[in-house]
PDB file of N, CA and C in Angstrom:
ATOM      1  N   UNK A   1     160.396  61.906 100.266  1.00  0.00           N
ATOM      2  CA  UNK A   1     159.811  61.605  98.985  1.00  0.00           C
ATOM      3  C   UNK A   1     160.931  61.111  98.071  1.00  0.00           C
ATOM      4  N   UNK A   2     160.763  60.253  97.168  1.00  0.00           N
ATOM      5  CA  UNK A   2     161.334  59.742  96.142  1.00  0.00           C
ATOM      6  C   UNK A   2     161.054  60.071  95.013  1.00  0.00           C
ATOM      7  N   UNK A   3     161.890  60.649  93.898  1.00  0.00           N
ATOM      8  CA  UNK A   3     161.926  61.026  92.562  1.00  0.00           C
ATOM      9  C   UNK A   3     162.836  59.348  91.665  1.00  0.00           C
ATOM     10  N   UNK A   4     162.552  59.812  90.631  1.00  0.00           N
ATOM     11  CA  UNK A   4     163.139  58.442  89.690  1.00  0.00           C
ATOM     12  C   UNK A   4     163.005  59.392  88.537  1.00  0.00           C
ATOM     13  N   UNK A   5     164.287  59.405  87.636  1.00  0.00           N
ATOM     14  CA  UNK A   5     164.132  60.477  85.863  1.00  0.00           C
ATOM     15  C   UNK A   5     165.037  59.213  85.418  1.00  0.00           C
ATOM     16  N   UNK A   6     165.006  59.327  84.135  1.00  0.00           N
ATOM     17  CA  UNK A   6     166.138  59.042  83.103  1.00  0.00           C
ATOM     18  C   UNK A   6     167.043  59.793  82.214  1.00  0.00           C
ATOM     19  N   UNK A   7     168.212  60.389  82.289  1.00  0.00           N
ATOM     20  CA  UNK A   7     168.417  61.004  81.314  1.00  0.00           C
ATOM     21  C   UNK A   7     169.813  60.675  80.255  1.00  0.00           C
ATOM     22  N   UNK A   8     169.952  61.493  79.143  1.00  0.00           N
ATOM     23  CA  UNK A   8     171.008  61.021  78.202  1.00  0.00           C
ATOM     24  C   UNK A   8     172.341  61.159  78.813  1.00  0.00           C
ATOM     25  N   UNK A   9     172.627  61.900  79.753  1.00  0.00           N
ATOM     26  CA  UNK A   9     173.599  62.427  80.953  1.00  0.00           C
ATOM     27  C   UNK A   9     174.187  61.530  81.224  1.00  0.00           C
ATOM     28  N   UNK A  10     175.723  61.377  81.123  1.00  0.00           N
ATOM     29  CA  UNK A  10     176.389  60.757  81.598  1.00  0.00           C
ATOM     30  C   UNK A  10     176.524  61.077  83.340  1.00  0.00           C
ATOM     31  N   UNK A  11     176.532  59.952  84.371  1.00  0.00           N
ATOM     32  CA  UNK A  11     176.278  60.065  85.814  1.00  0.00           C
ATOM     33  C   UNK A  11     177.345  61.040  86.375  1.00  0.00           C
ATOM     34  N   UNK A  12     178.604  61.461  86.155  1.00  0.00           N
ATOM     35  CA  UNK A  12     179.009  62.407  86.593  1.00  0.00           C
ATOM     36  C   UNK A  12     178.545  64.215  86.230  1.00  0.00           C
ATOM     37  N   UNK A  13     178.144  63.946  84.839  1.00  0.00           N
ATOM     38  CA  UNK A  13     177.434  64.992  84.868  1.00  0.00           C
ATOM     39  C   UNK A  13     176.305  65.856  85.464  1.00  0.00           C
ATOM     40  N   UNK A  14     175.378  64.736  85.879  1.00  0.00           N
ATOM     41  CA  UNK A  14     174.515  64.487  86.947  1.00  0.00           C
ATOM     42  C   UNK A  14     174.946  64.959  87.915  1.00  0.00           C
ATOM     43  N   UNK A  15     176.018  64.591  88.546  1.00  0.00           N
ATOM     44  CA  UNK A  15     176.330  64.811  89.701  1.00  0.00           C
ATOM     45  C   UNK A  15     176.954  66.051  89.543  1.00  0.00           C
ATOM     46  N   UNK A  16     177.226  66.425  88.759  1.00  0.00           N
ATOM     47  CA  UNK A  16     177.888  68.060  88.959  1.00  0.00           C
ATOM     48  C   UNK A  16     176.890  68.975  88.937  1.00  0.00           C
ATOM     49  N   UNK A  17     175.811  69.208  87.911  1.00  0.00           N
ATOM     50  CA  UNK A  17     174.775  69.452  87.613  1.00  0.00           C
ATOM     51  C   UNK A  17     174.014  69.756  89.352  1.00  0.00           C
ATOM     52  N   UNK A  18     173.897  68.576  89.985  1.00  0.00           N
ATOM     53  CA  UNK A  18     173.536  68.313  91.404  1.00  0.00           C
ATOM     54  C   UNK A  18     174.040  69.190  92.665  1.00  0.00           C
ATOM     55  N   UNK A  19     175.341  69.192  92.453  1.00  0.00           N
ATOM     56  CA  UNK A  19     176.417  70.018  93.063  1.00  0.00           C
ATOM     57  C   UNK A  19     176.209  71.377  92.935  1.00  0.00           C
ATOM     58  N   UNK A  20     175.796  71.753  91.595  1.00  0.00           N
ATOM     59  CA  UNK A  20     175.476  73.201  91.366  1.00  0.00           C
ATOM     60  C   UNK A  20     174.176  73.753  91.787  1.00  0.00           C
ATOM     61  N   UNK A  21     172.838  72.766  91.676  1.00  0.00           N
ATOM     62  CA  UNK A  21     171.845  73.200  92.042  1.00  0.00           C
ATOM     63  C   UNK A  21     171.737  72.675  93.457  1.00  0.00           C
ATOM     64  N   UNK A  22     172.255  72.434  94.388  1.00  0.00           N
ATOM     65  CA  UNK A  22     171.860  72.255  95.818  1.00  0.00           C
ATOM     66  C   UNK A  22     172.968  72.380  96.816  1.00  0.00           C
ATOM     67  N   UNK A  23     174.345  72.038  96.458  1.00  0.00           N
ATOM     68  CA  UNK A  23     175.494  72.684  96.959  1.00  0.00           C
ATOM     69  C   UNK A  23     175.766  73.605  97.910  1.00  0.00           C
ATOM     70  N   UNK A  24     176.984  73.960  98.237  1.00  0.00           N
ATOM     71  CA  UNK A  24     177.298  75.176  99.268  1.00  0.00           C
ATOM     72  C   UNK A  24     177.592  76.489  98.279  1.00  0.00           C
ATOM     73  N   UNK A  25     177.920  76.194  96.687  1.00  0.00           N
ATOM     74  CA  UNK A  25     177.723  77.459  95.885  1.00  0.00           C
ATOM     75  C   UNK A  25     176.139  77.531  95.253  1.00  0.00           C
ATOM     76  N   UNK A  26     175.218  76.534  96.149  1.00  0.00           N
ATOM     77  CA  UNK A  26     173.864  76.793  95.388  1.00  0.00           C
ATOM     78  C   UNK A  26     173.538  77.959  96.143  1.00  0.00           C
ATOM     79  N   UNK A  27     172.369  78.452  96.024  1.00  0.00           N
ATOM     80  CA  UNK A  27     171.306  79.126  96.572  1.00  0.00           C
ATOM     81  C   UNK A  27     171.100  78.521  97.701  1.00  0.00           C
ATOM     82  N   UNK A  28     170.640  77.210  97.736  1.00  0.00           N
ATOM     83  CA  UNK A  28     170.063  76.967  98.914  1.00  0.00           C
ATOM     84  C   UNK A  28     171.781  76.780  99.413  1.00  0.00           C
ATOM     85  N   UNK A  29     172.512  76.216  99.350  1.00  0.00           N
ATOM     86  CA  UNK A  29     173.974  76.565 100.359  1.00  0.00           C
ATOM     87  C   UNK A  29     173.784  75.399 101.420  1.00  0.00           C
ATOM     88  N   UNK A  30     173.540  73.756 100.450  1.00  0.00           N
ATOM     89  CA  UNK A  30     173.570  72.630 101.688  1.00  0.00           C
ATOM     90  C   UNK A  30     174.720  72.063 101.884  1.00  0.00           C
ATOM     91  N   UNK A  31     175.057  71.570 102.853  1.00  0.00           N
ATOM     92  CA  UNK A  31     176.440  71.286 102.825  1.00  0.00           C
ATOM     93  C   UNK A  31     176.358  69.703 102.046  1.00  0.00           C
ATOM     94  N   UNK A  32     177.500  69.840 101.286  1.00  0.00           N
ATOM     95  CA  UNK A  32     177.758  68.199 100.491  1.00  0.00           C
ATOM     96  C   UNK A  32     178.758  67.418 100.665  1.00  0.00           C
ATOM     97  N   UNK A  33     178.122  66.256 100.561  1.00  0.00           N
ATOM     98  CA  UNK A  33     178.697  65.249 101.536  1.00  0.00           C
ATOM     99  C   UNK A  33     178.847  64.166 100.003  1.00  0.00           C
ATOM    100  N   UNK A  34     180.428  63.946  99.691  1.00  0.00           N
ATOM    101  CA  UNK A  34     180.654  63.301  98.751  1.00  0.00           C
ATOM    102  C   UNK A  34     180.983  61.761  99.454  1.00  0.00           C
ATOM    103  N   UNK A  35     179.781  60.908  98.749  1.00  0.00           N
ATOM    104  CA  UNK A  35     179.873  59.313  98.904  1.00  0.00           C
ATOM    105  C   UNK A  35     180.364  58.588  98.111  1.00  0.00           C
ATOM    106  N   UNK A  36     179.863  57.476  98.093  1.00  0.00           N
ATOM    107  CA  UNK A  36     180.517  57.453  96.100  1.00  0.00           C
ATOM    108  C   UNK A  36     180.288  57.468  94.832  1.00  0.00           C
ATOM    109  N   UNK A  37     181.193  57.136  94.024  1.00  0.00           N
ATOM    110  CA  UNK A  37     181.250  57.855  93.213  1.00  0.00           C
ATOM    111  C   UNK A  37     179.908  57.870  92.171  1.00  0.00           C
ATOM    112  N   UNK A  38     178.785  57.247  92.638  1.00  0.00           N
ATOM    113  CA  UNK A  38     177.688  57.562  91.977  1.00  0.00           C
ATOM    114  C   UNK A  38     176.515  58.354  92.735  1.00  0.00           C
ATOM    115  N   UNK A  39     177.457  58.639  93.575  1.00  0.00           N
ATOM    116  CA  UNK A  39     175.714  59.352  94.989  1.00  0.00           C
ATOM    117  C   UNK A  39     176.478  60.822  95.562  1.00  0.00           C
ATOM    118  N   UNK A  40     175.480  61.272  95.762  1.00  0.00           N
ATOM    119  CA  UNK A  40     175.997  62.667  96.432  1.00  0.00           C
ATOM    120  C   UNK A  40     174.897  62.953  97.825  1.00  0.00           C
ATOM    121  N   UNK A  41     174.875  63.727  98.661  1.00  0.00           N
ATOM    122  CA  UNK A  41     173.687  63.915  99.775  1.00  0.00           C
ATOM    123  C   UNK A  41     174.203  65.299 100.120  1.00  0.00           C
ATOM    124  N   UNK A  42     173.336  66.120 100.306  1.00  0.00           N
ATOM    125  CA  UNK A  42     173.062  67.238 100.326  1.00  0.00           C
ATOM    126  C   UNK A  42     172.132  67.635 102.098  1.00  0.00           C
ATOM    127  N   UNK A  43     172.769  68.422 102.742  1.00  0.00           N
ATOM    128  CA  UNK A  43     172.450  68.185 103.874  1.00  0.00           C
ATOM    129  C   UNK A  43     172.151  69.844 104.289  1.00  0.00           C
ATOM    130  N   UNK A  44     170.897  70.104 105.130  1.00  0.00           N
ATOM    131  CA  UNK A  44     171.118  71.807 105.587  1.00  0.00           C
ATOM    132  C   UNK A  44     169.744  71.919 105.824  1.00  0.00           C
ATOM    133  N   UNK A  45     169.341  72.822 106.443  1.00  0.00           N
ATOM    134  CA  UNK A  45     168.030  73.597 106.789  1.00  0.00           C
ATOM    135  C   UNK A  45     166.901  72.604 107.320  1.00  0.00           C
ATOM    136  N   UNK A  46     167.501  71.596 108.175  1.00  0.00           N
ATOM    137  CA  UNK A  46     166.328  70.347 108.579  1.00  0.00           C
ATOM    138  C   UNK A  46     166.123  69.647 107.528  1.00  0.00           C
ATOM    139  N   UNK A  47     166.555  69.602 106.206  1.00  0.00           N
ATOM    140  CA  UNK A  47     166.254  68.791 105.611  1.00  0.00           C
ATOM    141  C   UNK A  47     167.424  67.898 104.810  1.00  0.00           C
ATOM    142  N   UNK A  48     167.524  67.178 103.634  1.00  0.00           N
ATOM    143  CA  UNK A  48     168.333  66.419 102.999  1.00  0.00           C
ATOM    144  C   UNK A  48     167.619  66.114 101.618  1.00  0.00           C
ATOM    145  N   UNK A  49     168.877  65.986 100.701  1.00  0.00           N
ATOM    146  CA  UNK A  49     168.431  65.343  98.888  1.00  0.00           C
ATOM    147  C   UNK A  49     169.789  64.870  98.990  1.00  0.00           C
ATOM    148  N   UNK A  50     169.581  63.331  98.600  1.00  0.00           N
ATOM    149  CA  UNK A  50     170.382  62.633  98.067  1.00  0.00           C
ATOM    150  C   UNK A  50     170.306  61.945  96.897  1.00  0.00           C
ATOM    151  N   UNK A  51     171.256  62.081  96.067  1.00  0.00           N
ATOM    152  CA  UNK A  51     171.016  62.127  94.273  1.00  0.00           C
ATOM    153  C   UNK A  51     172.211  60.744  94.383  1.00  0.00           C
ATOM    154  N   UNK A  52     171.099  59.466  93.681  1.00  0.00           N
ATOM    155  CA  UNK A  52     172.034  58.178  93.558  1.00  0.00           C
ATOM    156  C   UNK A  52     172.222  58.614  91.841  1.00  0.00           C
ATOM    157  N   UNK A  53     173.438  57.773  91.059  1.00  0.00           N
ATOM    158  CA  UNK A  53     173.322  57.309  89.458  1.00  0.00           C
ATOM    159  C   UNK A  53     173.467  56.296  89.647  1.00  0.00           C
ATOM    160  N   UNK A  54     173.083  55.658  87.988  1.00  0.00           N
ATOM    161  CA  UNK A  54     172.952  54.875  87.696  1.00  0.00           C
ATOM    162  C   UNK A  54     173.289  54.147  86.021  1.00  0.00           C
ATOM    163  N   UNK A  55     174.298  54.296  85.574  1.00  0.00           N
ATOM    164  CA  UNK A  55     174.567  54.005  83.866  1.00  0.00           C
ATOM    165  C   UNK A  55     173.626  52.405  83.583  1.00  0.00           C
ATOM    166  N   UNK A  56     173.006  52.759  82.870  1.00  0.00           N
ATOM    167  CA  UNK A  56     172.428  51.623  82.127  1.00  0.00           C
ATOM    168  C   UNK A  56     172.052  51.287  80.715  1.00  0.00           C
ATOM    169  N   UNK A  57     173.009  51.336  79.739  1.00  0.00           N
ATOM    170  CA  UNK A  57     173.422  51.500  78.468  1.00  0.00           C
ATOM    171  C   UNK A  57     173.552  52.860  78.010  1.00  0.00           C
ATOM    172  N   UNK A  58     172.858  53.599  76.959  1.00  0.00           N
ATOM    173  CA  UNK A  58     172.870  55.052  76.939  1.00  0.00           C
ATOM    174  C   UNK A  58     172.148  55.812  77.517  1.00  0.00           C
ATOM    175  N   UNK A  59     171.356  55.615  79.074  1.00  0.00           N
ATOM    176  CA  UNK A  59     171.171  56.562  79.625  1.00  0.00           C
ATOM    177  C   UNK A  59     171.439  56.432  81.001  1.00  0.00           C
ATOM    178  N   UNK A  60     171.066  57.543  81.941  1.00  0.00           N
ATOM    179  CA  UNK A  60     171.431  56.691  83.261  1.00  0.00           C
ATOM    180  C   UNK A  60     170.284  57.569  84.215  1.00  0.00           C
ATOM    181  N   UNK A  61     170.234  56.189  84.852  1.00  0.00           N
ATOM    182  CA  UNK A  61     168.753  56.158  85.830  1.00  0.00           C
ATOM    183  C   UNK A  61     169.346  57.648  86.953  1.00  0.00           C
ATOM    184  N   UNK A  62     168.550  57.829  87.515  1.00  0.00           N
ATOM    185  CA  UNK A  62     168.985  59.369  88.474  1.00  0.00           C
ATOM    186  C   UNK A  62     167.515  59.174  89.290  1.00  0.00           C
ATOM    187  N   UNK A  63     167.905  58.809  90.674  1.00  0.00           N
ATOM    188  CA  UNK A  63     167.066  58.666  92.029  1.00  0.00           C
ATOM    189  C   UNK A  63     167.352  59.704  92.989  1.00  0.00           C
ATOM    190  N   UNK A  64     166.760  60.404  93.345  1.00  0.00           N
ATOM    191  CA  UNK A  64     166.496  61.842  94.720  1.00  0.00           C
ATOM    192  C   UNK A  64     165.768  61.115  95.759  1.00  0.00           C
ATOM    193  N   UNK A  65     166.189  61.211  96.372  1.00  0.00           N
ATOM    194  CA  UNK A  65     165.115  61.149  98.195  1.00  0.00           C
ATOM    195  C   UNK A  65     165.542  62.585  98.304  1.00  0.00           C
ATOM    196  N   UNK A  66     164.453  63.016  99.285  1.00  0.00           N
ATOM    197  CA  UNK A  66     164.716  64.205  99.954  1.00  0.00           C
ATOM    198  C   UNK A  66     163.328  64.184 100.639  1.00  0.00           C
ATOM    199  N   UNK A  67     163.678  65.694 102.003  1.00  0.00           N
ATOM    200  CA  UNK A  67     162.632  65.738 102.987  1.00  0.00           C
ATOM    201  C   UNK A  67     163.194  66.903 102.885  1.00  0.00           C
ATOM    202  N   UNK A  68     161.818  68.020 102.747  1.00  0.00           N
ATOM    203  CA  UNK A  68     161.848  69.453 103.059  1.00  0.00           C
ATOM    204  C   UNK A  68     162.169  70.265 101.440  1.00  0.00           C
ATOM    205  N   UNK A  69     162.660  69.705 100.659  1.00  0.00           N
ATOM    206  CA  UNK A  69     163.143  70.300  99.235  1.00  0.00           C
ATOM    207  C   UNK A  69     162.167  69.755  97.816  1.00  0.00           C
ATOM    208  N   UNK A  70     161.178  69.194  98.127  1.00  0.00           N
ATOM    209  CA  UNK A  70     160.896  68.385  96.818  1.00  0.00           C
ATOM    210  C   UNK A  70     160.416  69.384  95.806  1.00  0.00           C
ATOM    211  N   UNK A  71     160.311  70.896  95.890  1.00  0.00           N
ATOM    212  CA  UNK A  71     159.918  71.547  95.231  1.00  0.00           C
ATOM    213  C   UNK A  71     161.206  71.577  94.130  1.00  0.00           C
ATOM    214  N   UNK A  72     162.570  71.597  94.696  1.00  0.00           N
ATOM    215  CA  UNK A  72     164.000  72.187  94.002  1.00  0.00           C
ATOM    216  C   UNK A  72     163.974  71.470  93.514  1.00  0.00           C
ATOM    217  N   UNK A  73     164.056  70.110  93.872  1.00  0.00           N
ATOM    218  CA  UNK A  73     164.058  68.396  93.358  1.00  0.00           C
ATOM    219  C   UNK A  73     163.483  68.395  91.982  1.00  0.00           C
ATOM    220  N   UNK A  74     162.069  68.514  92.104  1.00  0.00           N
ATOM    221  CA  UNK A  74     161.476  68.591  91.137  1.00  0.00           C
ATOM    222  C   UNK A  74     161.571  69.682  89.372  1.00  0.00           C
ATOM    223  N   UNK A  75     162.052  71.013  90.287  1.00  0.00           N
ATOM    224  CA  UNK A  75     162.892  71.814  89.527  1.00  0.00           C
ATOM    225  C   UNK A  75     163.908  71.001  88.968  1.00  0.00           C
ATOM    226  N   UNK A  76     164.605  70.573  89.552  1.00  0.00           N
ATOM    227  CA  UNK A  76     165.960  70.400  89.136  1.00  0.00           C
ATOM    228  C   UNK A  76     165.793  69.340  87.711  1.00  0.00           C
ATOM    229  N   UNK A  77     164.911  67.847  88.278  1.00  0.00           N
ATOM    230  CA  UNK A  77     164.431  67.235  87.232  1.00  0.00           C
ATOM    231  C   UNK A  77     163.869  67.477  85.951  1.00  0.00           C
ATOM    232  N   UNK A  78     162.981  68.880  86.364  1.00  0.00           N
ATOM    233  CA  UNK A  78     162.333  69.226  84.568  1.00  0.00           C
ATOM    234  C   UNK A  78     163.769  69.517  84.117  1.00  0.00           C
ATOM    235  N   UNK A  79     164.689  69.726  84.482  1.00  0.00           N
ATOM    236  CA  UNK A  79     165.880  70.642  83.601  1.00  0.00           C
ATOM    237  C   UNK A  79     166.936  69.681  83.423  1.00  0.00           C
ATOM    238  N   UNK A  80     166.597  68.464  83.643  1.00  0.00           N
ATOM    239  CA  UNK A  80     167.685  66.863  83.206  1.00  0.00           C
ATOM    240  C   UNK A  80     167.117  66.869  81.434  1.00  0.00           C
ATOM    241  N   UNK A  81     168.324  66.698  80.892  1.00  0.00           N
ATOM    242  CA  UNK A  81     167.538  66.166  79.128  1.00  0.00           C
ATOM    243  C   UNK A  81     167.215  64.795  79.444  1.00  0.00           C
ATOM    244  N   UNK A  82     165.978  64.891  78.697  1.00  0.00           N
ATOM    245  CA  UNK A  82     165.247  63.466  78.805  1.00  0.00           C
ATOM    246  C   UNK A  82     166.116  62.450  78.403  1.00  0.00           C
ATOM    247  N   UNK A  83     165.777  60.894  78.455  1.00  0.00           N
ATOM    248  CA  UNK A  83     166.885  60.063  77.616  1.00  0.00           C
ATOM    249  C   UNK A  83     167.277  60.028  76.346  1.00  0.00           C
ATOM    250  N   UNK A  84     167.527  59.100  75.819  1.00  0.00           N
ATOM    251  CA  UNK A  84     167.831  59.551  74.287  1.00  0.00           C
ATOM    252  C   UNK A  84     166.839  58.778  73.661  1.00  0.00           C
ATOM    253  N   UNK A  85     166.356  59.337  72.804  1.00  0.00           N
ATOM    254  CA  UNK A  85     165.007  58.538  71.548  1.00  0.00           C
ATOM    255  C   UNK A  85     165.912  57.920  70.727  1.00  0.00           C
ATOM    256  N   UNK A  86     164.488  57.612  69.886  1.00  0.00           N
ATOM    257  CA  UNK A  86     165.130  57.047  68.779  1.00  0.00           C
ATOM    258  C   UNK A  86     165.973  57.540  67.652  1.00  0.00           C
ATOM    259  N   UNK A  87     165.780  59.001  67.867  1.00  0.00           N
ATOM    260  CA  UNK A  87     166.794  59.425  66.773  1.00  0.00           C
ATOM    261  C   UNK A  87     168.289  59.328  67.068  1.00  0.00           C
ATOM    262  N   UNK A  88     168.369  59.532  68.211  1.00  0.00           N
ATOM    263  CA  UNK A  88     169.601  59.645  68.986  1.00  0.00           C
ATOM    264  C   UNK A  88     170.505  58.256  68.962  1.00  0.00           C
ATOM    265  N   UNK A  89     169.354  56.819  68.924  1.00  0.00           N
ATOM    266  CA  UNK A  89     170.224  56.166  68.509  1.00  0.00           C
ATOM    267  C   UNK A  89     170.346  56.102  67.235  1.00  0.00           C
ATOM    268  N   UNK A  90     169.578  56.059  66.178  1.00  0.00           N
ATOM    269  CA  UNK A  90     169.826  56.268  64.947  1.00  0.00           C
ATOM    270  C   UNK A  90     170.907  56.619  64.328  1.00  0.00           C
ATOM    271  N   UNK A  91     171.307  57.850  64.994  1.00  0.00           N
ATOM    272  CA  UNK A  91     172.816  58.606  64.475  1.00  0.00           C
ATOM    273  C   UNK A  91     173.484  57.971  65.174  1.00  0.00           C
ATOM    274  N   UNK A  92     174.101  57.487  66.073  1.00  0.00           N
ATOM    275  CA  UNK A  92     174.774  56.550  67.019  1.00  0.00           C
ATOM    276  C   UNK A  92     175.053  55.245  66.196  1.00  0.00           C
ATOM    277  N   UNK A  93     174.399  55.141  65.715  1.00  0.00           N
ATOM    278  CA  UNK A  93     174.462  54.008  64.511  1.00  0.00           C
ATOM    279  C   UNK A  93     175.039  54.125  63.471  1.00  0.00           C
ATOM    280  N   UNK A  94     174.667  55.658  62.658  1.00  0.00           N
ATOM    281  CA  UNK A  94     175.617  55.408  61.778  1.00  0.00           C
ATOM    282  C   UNK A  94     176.538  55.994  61.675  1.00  0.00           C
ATOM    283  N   UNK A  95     176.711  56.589  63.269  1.00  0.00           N
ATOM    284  CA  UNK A  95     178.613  56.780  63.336  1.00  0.00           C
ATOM    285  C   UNK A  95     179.429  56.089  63.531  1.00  0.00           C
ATOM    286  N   UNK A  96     178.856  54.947  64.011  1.00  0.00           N
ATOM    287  CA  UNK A  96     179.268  53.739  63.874  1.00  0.00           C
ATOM    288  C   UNK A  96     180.046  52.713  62.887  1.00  0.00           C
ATOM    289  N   UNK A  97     179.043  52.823  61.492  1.00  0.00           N
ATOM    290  CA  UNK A  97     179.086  52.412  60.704  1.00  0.00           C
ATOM    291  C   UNK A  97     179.941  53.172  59.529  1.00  0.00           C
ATOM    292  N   UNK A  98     180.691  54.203  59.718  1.00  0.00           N
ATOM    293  CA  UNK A  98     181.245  55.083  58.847  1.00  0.00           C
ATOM    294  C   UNK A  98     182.863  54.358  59.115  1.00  0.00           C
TER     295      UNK A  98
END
């Protein structure tokens, strides 16, 4: 299955974030397999989640495949901060402008 989120997260954060919830110090204890530097794959128990990034102005795209986990997957996603609204650029603006 394939997941697709957006969030305000810069892509390494993502990926640490990733590391913590599916990892060999997660719970589930998959072994991780560092690709590059925007993808991670997560490997163990017959199954696999592999978490691509993606920066695309202020937010960055975040893609999961996985087989056997889409429940964690899905966990894991409600708990990404959404992208940034409009307020977010708003102030971005006028820190800008100061």
């Amino acid at each position: 299955m394939r997941y697709l989120a957006e969030t305000r997260l810069p892509a390494d954060q993502v990926l640490e974030r990733a590391e913590r919830a599916f990892g060999p110090q997660s719970p589930l204890g998959l072994t991780s397999s560092e690709g590059m530097s925007n993808r991670r794959a997560f490997l163990g128990g017959g199954g696999h989640i592999v978490v691509t990034t993606r920066r695309e102005g202020d937010r960055t795209r975040v893609t999961l495949e996985t087989r056997e986990y889409d429940r964690e997957v899905r966990q894991f996603l409600e708990e990404l901060p959404g992208p940034p609204g409009w307020l977010d650029r708003l102030r971005a603006r006028l820190r800008r402008a100061r």
